[in-house]
N, C-alpha and C. Protein backbone atom coordinates (compact mmCIF):
# COMPACT_ATOMS: atom_id res chain seq x y z
N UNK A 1 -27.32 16.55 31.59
CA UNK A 1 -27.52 17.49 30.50
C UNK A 1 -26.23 18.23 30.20
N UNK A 2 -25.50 18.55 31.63
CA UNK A 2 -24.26 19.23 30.85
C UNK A 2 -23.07 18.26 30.20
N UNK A 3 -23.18 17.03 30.82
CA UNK A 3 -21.72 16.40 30.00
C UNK A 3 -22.55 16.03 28.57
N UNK A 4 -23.59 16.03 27.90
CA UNK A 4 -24.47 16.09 26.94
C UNK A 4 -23.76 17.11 25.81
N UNK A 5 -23.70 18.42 26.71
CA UNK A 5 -23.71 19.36 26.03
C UNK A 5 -22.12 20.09 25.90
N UNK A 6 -21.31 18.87 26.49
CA UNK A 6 -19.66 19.13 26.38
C UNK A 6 -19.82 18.72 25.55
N UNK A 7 -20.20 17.18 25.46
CA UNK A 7 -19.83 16.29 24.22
C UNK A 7 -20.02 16.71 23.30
N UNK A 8 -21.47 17.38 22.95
CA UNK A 8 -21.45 18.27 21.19
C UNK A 8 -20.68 19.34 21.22
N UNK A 9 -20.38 19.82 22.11
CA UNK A 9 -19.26 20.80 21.74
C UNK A 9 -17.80 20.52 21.39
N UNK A 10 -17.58 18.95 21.95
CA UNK A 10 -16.40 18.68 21.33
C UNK A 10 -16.73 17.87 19.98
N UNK A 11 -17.91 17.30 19.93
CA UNK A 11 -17.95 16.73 18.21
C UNK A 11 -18.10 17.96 17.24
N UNK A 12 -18.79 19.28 17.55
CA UNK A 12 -18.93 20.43 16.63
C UNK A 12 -17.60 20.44 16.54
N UNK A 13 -16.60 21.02 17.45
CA UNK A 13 -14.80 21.07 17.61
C UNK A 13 -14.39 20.44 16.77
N UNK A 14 -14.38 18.85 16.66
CA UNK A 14 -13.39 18.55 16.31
C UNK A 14 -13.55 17.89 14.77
N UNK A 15 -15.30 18.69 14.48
CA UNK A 15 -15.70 18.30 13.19
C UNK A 15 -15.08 19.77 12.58
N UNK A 16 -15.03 20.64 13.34
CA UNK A 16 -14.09 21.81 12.73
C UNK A 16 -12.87 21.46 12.59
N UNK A 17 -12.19 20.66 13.30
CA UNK A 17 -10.82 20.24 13.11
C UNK A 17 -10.29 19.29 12.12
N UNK A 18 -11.99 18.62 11.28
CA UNK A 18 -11.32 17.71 10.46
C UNK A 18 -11.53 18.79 8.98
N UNK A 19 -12.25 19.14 8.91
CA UNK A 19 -12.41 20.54 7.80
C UNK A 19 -10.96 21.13 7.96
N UNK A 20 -10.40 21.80 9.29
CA UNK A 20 -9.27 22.26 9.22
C UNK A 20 -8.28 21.53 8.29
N UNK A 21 -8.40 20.29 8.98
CA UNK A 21 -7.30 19.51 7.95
C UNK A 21 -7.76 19.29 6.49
N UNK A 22 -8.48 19.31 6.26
CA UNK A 22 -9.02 19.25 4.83
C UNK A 22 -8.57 20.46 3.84
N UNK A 23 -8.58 21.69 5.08
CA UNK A 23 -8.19 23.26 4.52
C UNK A 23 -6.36 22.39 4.15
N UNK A 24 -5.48 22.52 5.15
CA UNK A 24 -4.41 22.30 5.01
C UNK A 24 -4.04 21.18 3.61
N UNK A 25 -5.01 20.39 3.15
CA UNK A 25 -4.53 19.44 2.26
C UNK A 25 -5.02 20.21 1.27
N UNK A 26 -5.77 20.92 1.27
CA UNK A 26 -5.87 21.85 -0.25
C UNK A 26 -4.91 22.41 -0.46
N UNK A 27 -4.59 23.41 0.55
CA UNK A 27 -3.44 24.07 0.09
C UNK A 27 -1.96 23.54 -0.25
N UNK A 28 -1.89 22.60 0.37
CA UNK A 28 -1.18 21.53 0.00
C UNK A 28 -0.69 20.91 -1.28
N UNK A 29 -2.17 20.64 -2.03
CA UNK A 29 -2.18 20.16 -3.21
C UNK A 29 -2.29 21.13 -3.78
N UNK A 30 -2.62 22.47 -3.72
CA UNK A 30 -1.80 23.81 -4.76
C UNK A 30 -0.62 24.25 -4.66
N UNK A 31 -0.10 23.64 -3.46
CA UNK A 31 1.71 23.90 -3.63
C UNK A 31 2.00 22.92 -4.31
N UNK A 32 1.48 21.74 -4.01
CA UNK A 32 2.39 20.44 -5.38
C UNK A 32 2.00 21.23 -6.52
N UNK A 33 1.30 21.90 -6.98
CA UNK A 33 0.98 21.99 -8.13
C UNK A 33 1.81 23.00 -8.92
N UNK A 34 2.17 23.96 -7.92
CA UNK A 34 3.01 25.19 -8.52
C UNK A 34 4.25 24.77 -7.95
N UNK A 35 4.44 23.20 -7.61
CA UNK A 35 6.37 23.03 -7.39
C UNK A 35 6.93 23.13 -8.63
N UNK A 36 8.43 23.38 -8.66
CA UNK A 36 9.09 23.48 -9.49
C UNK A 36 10.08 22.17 -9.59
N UNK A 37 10.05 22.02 -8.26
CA UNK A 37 11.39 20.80 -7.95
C UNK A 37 11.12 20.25 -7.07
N UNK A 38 12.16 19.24 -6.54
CA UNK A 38 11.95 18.47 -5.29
C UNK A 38 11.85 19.40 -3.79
N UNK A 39 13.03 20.80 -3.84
CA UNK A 39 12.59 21.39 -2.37
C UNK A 39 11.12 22.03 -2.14
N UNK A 40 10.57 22.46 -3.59
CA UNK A 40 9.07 23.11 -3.27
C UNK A 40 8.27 21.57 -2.99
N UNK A 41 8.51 20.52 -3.65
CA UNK A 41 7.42 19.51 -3.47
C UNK A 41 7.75 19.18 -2.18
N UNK A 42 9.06 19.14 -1.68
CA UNK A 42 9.27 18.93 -0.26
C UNK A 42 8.08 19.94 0.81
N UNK A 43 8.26 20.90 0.54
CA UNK A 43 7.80 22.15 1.70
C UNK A 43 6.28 21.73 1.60
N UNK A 44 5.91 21.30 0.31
CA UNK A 44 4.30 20.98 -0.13
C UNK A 44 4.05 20.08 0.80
N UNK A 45 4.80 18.74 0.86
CA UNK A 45 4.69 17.46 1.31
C UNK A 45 4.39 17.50 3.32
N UNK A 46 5.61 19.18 3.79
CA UNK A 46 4.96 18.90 5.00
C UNK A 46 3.51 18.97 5.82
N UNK A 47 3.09 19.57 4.76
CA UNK A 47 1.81 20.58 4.84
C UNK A 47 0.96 18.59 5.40
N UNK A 48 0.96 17.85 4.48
CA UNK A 48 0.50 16.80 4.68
C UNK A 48 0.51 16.11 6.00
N UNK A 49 1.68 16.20 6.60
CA UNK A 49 2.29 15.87 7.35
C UNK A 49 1.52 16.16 9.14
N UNK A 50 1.53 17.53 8.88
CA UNK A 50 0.61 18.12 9.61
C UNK A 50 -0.46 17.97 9.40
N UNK A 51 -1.26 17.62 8.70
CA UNK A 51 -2.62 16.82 8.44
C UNK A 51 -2.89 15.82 8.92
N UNK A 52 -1.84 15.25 9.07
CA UNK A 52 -2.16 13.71 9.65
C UNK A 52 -2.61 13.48 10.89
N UNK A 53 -1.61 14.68 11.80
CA UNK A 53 -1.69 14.82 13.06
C UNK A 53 -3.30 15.17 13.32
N UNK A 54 -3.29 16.44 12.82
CA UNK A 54 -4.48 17.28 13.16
C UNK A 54 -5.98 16.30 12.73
N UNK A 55 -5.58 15.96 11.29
CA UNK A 55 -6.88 15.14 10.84
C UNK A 55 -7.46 14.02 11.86
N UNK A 56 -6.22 13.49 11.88
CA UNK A 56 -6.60 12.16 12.32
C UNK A 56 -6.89 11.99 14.16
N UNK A 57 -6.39 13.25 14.87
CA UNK A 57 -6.80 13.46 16.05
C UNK A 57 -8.85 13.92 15.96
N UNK A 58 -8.92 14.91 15.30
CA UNK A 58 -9.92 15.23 14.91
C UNK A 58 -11.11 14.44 14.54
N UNK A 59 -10.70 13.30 13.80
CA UNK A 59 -11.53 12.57 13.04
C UNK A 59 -12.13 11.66 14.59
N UNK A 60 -11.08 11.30 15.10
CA UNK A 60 -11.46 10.19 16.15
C UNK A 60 -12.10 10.86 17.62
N UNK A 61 -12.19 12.37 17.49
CA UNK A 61 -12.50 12.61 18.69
C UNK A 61 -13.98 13.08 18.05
N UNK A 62 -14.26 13.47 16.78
CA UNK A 62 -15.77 13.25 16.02
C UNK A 62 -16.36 12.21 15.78
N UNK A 63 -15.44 11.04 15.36
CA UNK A 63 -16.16 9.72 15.85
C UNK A 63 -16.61 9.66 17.00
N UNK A 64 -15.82 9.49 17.97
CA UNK A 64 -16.26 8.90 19.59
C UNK A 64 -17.38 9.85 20.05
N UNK A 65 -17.22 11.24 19.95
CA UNK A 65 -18.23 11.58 20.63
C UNK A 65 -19.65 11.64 19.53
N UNK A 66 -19.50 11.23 18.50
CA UNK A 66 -20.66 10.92 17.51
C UNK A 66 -21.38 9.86 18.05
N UNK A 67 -20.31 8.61 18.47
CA UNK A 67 -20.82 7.34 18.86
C UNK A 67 -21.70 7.83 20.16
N UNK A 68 -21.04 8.69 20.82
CA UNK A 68 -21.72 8.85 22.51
C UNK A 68 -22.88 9.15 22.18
N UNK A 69 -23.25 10.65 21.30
CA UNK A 69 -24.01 11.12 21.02
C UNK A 69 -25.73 10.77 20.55
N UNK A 70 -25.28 9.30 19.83
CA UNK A 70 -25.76 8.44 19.16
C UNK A 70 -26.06 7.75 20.24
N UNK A 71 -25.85 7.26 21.04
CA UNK A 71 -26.23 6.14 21.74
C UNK A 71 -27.28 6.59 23.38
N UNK A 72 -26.44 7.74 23.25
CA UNK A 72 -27.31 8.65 24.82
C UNK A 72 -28.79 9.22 23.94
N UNK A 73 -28.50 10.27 23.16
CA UNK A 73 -29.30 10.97 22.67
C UNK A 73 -30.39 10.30 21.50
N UNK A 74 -30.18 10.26 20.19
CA UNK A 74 -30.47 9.44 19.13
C UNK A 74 -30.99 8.61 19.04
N UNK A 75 -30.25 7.35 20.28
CA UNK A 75 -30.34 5.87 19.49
C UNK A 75 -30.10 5.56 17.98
N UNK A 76 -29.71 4.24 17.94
CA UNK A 76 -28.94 4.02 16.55
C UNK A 76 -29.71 3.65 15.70
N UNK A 77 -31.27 4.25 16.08
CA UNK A 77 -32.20 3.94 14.79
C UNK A 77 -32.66 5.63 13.76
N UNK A 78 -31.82 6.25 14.08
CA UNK A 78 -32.03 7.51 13.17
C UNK A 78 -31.24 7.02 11.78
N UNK A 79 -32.14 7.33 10.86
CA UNK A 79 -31.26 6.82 9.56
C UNK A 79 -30.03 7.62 9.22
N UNK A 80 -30.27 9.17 9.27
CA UNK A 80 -29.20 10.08 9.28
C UNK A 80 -28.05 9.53 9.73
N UNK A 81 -28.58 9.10 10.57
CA UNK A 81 -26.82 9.07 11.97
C UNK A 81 -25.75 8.17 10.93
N UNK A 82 -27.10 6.36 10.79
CA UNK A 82 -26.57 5.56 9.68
C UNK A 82 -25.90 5.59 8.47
N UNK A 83 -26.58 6.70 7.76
CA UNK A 83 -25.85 7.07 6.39
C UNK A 83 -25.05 7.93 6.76
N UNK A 84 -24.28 8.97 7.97
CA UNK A 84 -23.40 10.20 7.99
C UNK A 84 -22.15 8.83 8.08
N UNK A 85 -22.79 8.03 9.24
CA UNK A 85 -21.44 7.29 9.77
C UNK A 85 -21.10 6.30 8.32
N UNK A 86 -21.73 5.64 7.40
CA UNK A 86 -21.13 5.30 6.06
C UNK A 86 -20.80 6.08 5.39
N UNK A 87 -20.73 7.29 4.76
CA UNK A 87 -20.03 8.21 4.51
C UNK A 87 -18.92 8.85 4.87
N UNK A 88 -18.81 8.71 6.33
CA UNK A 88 -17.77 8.99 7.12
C UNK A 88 -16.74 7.71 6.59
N UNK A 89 -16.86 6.71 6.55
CA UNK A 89 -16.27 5.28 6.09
C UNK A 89 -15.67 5.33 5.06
N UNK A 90 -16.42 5.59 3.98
CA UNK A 90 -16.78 5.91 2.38
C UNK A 90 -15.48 6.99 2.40
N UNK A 91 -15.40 8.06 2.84
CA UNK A 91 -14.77 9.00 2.68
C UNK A 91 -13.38 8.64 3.32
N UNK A 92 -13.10 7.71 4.07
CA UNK A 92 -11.36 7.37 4.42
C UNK A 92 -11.33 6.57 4.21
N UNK A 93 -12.00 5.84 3.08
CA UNK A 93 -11.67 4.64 2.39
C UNK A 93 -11.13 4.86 1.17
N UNK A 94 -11.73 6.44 0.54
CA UNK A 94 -11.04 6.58 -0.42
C UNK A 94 -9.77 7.67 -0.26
N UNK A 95 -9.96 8.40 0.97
CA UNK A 95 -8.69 8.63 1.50
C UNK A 95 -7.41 7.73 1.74
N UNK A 96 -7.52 7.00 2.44
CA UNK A 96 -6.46 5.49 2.59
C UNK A 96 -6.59 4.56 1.23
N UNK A 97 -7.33 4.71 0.08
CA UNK A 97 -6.85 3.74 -0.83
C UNK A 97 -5.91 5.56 -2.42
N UNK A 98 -6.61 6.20 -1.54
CA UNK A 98 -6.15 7.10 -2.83
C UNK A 98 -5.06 7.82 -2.42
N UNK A 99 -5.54 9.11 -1.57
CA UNK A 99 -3.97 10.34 -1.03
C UNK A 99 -3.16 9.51 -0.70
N UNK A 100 -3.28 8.31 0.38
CA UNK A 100 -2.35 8.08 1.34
C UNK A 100 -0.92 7.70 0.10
N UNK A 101 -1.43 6.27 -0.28
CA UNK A 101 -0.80 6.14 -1.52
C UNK A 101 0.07 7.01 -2.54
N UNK A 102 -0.81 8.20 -2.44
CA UNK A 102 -0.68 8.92 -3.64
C UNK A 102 0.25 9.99 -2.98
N UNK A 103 0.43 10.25 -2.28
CA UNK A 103 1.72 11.03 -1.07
C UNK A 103 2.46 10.21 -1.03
N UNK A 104 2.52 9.00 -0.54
CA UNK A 104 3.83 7.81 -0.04
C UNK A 104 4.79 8.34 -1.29
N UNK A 105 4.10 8.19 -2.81
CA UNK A 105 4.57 7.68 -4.04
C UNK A 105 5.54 9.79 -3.71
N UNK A 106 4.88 10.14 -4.01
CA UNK A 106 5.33 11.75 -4.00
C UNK A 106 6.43 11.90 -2.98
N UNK A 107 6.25 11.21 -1.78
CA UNK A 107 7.77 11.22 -0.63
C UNK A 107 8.79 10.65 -1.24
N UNK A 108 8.12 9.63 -2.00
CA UNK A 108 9.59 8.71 -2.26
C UNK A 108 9.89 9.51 -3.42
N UNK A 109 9.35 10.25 -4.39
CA UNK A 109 9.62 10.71 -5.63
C UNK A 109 10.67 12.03 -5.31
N UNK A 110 9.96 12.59 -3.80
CA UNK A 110 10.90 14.09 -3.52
C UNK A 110 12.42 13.40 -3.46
N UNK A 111 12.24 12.35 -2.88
CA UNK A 111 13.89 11.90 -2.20
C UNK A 111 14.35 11.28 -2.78
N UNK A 112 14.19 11.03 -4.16
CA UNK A 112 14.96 10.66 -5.19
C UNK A 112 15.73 11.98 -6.33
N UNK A 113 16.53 11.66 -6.54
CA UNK A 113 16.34 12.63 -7.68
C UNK A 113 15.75 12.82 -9.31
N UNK A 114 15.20 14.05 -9.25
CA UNK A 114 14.56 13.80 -10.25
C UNK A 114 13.54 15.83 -10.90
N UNK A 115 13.58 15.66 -12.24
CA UNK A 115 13.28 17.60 -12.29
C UNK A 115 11.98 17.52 -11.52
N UNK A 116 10.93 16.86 -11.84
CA UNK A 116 9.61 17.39 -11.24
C UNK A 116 8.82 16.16 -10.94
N UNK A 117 9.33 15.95 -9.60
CA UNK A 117 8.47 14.59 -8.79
C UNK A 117 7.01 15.15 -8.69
N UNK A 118 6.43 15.83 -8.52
CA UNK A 118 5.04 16.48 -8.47
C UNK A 118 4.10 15.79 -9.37
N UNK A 119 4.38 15.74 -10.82
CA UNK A 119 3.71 15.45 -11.17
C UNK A 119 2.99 13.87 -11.15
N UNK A 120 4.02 12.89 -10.04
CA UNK A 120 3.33 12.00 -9.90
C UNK A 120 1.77 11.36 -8.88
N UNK A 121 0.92 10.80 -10.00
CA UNK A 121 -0.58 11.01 -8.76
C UNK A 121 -1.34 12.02 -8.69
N UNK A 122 -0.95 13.22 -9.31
CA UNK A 122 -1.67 14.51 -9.37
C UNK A 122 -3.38 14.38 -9.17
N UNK A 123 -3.91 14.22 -10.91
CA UNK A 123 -5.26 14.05 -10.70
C UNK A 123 -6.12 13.29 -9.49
N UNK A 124 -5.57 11.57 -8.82
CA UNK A 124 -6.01 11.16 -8.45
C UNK A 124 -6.27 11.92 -6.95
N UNK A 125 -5.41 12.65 -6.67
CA UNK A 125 -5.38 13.44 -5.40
C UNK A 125 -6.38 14.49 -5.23
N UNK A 126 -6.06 14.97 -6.54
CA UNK A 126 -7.03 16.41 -6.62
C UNK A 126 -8.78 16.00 -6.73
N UNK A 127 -8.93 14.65 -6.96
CA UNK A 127 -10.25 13.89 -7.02
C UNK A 127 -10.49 13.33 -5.60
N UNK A 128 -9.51 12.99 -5.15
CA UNK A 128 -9.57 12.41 -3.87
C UNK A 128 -10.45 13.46 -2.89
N UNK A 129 -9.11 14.74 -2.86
CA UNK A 129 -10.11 16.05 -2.28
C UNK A 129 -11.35 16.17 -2.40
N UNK A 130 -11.60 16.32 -3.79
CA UNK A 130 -12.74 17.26 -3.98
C UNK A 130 -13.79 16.21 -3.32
N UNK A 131 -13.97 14.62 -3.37
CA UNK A 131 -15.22 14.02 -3.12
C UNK A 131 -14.79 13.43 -1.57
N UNK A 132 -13.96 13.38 -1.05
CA UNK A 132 -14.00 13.84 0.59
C UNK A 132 -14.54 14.73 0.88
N UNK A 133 -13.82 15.64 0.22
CA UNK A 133 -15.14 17.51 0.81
C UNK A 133 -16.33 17.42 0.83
N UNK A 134 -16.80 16.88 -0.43
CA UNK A 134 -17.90 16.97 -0.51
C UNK A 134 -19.06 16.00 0.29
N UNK A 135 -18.37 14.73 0.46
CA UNK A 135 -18.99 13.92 1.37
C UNK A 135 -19.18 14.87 2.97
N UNK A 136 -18.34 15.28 3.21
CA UNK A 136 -18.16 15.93 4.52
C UNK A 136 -19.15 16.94 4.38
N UNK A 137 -18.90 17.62 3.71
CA UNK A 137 -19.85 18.99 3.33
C UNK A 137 -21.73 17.85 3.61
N UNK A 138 -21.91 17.03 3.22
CA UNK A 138 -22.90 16.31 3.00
C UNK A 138 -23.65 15.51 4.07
N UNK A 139 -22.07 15.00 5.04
CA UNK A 139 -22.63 14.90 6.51
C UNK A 139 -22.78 15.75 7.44
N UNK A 140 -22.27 17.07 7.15
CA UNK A 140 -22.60 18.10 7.72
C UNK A 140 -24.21 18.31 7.71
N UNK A 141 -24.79 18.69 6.52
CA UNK A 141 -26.21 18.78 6.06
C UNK A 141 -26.96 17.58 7.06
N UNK A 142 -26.65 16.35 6.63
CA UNK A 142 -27.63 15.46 7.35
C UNK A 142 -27.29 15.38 9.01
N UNK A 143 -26.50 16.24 9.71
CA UNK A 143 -26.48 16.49 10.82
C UNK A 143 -27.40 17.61 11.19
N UNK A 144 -27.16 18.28 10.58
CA UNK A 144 -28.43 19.72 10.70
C UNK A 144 -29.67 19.72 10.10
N UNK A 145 -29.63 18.84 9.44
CA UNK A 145 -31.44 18.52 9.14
C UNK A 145 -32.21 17.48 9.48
N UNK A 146 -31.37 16.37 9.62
CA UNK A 146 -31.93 15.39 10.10
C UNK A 146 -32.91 14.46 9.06
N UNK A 147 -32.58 14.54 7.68
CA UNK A 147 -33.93 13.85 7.31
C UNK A 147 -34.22 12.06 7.28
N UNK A 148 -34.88 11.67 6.74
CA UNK A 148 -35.15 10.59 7.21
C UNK A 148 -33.89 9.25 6.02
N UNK A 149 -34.21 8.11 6.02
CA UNK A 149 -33.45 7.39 4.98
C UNK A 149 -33.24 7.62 3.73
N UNK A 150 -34.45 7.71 2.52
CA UNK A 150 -33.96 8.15 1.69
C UNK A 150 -33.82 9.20 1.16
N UNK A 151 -34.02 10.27 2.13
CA UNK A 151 -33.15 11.65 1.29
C UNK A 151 -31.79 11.84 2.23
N UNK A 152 -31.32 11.01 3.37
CA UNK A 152 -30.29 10.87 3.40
C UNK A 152 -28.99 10.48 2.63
N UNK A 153 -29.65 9.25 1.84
CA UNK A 153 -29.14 8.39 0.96
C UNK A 153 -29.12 9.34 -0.41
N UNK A 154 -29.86 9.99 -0.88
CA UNK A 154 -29.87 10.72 -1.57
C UNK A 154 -28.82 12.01 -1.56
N UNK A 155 -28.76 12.31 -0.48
CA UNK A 155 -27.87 13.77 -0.34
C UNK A 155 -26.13 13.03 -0.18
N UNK A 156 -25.91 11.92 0.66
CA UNK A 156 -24.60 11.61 0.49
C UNK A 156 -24.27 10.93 -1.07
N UNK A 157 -25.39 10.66 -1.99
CA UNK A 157 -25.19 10.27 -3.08
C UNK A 157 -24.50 11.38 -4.05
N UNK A 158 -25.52 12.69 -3.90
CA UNK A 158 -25.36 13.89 -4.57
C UNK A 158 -24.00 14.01 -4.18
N UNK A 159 -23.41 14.32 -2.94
CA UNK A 159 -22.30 14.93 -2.50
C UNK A 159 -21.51 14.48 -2.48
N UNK A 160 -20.94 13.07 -3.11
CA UNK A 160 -20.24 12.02 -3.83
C UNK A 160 -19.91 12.34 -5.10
N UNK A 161 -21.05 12.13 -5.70
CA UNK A 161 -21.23 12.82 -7.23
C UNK A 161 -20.25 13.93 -7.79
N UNK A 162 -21.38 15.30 -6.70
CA UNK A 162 -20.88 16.17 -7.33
C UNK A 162 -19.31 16.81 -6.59
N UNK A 163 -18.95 15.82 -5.69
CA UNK A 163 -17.18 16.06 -5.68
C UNK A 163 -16.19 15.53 -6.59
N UNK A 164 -17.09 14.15 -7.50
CA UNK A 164 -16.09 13.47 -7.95
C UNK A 164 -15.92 14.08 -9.47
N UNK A 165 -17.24 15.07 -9.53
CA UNK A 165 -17.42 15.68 -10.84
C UNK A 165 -16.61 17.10 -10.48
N UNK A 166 -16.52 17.24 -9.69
CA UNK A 166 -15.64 18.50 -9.32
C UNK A 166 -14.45 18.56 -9.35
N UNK A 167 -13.81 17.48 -8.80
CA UNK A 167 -12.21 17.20 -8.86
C UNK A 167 -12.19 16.23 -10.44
N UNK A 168 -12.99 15.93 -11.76
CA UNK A 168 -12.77 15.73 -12.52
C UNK A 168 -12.47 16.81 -13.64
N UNK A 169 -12.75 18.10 -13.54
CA UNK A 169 -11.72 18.54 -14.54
C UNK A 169 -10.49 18.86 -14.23
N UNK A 170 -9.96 19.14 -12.83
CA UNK A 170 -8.68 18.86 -12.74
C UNK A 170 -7.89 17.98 -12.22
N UNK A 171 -8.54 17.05 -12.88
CA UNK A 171 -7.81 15.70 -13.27
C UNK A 171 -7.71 15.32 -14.42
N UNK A 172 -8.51 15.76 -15.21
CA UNK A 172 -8.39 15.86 -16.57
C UNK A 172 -7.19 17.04 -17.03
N UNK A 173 -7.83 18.23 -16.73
CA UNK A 173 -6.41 18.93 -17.14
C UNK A 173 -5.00 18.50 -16.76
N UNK A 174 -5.20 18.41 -15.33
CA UNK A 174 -3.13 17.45 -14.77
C UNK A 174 -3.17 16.44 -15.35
N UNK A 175 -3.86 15.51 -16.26
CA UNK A 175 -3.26 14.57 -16.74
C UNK A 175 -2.90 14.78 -18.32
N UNK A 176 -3.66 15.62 -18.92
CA UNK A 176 -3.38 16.19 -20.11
C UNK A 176 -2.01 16.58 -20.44
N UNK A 177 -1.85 17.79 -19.37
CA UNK A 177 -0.79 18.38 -19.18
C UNK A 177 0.28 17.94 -19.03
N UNK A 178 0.31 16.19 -18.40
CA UNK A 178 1.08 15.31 -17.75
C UNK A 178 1.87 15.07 -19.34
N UNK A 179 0.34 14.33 -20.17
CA UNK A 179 0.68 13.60 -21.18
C UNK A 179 1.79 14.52 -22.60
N UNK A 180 0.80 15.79 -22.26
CA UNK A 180 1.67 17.09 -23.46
C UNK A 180 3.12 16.90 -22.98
N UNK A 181 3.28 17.20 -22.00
CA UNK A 181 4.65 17.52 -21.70
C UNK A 181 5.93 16.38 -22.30
């Protein structure tokens, strides 16, 4: 019962630690936003940097002890567990096909010269955020309620949705803005 009750204390942990990093990439993507030049998009860019570390330690020590959790406690026939862990998927799939990308392009843009590398990738990033959060925000819920398949399926649907509708007006405005300029 007690190594039971380490283990959720390190998946609660280090599900705080992937939110942490999630905090850090927001703020992140409001310093790209108010750069002026390559040294502010620089200072923006480390913020990322440190995300990687933190996120990606985080993410894998909420996986593993999710998996433990799941397999001692659960069993892998709770639907919840099923739809948090595709969502979990879902959500660094569009992390690794969108930010990752969409930073590489912004590193190489700081270290070139050029007036305002920032604005490259903007929207897609700021969309990227918002429906990661919200997925997360969403497996959070179906961790604490537990409901059955389809209002699981239902709630990571919503919280898909309404991130991608969230990070769509400012992606609409940064690209507007992109195009005025």
């Amino acid at each position: 019962m007690m190594l039971r009750s380490l283990v959720l204390f390190l998946h609660v942990s280090c599900a705080m630690g992937v939110f942490g990093a999630l905090a850090i990439e927001g703020i992140s993507l409001l310093q790209l936003r108010r750069a002026l030049d390559t040294e502010h998009v620089a200072a923006a860019l480390h913020g990322f940097r440190s995300l990687r570390r933190l996120g990606g330690a985080s993410l894998a020590g909420t996986v593993l002890s999710g998996m433990y959790l799941a397999a001692t406690v659960w069993g892998w026939r709770a639907a919840w567990i099923d739809v948090a862990f595709a969502g979990l998927i879902v959500a660094a799939i569009i992390g690794a096909t969108t930010t990752g990308p969409g930073i590489a392009r912004l590193e190489r843009a700081a270290s070139a010269a050029g007036p305002n590398p920032s604005r490259a990738n903007h929207p897609a990033l700021w969309m990227s955020f918002a429906t990661r959060g919200a997925i997360l925000i969403g497996i959070v819920f179906l961790m604490t309620v537990k409901p059955d398949l389809e209002e699981s399926l239902i709630v990571i649907a919503t919280a898909t949705l309404t991130g991608a509708l969230a990070g769509l007006p400012t992606a609409v405005r940064r690209t507007s803005a992109i195009t005025a300029a």
